[in-house]
C-alpha atoms as a PDB file:
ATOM      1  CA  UNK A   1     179.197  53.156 -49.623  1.00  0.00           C
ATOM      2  CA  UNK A   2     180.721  49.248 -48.516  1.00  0.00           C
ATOM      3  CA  UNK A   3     180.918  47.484 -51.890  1.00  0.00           C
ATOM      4  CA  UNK A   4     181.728  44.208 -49.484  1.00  0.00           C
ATOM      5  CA  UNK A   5     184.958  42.681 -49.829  1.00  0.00           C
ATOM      6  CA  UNK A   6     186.714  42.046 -52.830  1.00  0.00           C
ATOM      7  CA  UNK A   7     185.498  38.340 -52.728  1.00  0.00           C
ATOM      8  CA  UNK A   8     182.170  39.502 -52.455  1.00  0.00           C
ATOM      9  CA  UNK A   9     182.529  41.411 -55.549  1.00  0.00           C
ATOM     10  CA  UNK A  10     183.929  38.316 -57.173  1.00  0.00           C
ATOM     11  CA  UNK A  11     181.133  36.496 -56.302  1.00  0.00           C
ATOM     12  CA  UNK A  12     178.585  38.680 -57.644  1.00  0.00           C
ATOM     13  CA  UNK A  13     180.293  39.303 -60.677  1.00  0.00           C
ATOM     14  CA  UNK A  14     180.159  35.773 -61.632  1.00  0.00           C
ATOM     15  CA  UNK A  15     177.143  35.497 -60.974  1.00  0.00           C
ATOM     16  CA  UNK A  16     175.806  38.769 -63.202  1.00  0.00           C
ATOM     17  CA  UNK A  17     177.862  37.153 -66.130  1.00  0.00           C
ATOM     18  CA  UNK A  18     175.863  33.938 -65.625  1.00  0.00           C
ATOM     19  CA  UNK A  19     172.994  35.568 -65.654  1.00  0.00           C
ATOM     20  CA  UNK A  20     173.883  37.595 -68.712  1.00  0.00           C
ATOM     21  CA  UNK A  21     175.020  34.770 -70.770  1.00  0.00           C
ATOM     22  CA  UNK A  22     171.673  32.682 -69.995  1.00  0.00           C
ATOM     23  CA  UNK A  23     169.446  35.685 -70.733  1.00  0.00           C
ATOM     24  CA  UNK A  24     172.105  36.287 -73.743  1.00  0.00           C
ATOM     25  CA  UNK A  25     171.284  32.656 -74.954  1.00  0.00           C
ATOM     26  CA  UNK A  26     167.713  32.936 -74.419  1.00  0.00           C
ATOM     27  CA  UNK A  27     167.105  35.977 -76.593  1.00  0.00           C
ATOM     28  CA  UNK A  28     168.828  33.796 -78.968  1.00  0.00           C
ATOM     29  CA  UNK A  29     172.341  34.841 -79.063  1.00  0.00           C
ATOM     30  CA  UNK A  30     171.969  38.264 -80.634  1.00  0.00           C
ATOM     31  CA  UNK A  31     174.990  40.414 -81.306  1.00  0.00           C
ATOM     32  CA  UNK A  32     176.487  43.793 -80.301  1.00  0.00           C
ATOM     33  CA  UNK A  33     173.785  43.312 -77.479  1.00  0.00           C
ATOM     34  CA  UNK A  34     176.228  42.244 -74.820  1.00  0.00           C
ATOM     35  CA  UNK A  35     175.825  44.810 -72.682  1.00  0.00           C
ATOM     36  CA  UNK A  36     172.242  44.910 -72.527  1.00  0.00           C
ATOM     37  CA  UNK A  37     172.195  41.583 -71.492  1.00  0.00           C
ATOM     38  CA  UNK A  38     175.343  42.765 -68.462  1.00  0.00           C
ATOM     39  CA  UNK A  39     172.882  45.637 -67.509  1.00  0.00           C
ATOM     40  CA  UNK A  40     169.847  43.651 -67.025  1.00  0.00           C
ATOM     41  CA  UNK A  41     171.528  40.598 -65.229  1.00  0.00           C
ATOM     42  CA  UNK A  42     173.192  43.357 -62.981  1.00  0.00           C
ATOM     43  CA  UNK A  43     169.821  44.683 -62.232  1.00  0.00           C
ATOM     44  CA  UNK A  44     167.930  40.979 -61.379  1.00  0.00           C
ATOM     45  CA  UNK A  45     170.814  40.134 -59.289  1.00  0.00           C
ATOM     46  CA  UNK A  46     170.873  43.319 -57.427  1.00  0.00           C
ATOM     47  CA  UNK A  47     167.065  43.619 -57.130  1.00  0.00           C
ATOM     48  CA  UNK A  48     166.489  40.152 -56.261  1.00  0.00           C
ATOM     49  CA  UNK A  49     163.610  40.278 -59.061  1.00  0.00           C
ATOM     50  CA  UNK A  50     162.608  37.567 -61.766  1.00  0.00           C
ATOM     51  CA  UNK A  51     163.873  37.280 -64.897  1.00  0.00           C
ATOM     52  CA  UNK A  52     163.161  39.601 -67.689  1.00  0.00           C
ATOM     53  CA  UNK A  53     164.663  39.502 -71.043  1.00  0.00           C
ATOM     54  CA  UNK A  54     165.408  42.233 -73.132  1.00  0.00           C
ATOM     55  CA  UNK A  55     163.689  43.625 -76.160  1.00  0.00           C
END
């Protein structure tokens, strides 16, 4: 499987931890739910999909 290079990775790493900390700020800045918020802004930026915030 081609990951892309490594600053490809970079790129879409910063942009899942963007994503994370806006939904992350959104839901109101809950703790201990960090990686919730890492999961789901790895799956919008992968899928291309809208935002959803978790429960």
């Amino acid at each position: 499987m081609n990951e892309g290079t490594p600053d490809d990775q970079v790129y879409r790493n910063e942009q899942v931890r963007r994503r994370a900390y806006e939904l992350w700020e959104k839901a109101g800045r809950p703790p201990d739910r960090h990686d919730e918020f890492w999961f789901e802004a790895e799956r919008q930026i992968d899928e291309g999909q809208p935002a959803r915030q978790p429960s």
